[in-house]
C-alpha atoms as a PDB file:
ATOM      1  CA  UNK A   1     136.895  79.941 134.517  1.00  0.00           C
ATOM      2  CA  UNK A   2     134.050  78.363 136.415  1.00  0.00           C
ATOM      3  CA  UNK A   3     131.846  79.649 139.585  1.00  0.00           C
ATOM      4  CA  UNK A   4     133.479  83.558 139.418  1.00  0.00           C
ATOM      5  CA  UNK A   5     132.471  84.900 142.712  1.00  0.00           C
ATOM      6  CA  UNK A   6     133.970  88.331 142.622  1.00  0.00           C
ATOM      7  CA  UNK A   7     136.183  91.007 141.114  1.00  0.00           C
ATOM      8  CA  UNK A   8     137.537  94.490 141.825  1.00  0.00           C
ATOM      9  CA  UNK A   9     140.416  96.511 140.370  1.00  0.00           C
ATOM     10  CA  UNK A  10     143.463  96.981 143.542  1.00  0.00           C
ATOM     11  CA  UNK A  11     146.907  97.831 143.342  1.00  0.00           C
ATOM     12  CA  UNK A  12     148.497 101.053 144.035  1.00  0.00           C
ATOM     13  CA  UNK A  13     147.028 102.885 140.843  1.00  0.00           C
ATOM     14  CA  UNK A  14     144.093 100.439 140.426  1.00  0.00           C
ATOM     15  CA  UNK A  15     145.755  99.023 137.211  1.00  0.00           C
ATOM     16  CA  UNK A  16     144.831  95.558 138.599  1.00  0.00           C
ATOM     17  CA  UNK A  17     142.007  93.084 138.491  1.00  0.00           C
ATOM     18  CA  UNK A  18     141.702  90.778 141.055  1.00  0.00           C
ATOM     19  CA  UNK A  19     139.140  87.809 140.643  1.00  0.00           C
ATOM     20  CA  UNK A  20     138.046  84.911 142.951  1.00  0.00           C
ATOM     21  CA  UNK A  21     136.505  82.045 141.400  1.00  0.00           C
ATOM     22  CA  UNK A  22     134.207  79.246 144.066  1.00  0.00           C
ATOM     23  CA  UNK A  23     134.914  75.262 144.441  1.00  0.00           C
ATOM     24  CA  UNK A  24     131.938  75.546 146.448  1.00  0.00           C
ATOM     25  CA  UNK A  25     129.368  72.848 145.464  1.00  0.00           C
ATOM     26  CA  UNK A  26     132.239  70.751 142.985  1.00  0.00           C
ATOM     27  CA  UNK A  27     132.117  67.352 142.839  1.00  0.00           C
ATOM     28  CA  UNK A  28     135.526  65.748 143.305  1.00  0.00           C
ATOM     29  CA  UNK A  29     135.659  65.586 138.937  1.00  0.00           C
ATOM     30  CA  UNK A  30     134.328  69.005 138.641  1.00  0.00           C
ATOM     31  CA  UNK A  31     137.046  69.567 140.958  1.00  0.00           C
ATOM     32  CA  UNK A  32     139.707  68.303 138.503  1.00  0.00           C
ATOM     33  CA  UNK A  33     137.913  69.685 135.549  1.00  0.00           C
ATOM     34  CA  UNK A  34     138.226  73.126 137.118  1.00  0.00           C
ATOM     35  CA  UNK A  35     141.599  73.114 138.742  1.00  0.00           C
ATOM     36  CA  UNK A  36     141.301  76.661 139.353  1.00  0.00           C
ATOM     37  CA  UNK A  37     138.170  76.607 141.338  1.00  0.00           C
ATOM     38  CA  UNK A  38     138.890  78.335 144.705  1.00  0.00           C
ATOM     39  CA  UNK A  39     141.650  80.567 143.466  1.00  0.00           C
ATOM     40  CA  UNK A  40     142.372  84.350 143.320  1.00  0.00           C
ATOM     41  CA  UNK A  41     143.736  85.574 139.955  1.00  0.00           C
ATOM     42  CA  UNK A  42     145.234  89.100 139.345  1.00  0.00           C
ATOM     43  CA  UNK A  43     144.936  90.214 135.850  1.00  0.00           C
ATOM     44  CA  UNK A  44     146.943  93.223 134.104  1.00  0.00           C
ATOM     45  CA  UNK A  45     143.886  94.835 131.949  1.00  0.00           C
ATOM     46  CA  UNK A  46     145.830  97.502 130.150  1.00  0.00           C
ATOM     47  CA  UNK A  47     142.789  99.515 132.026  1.00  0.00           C
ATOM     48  CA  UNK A  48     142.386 100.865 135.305  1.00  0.00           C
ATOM     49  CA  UNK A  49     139.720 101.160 138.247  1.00  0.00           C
ATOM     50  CA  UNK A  50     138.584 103.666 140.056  1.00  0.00           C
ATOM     51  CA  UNK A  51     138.406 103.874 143.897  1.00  0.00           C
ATOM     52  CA  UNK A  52     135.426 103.468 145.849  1.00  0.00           C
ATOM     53  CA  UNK A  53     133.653 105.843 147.642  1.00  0.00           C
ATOM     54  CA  UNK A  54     133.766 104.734 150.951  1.00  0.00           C
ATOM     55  CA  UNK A  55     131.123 106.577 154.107  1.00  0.00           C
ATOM     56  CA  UNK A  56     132.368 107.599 157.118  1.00  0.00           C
ATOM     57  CA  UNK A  57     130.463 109.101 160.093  1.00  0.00           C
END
């Protein structure tokens, strides 16, 4: 996978990865080299996440 711009485990029990991956910056080939460029993937890890601690005022 090419340009991954983020990930973070979601899902009801956090059993989930989600990843986004950037076309930002391709070229029309490296566009068509890396199909998947721009896309959001969700992965089943056999692991999970833990939620974020989140502040509040």
């Amino acid at each position: 996978m090419h340009n991954v711009t983020s990930f973070s485990f979601g899902g009801k029990i956090f059993d989930t990865l989600y990843v986004t991956a950037s076309s930002l910056g391709l070229n029309e080939e490296e566009k068509k080299v890396f199909s998947f460029a721009g896309s959001l993937f969700d992965v089943n890890t056999g692991v999970k996440g833990v939620a974020g601690n989140y502040i509040t005022k």
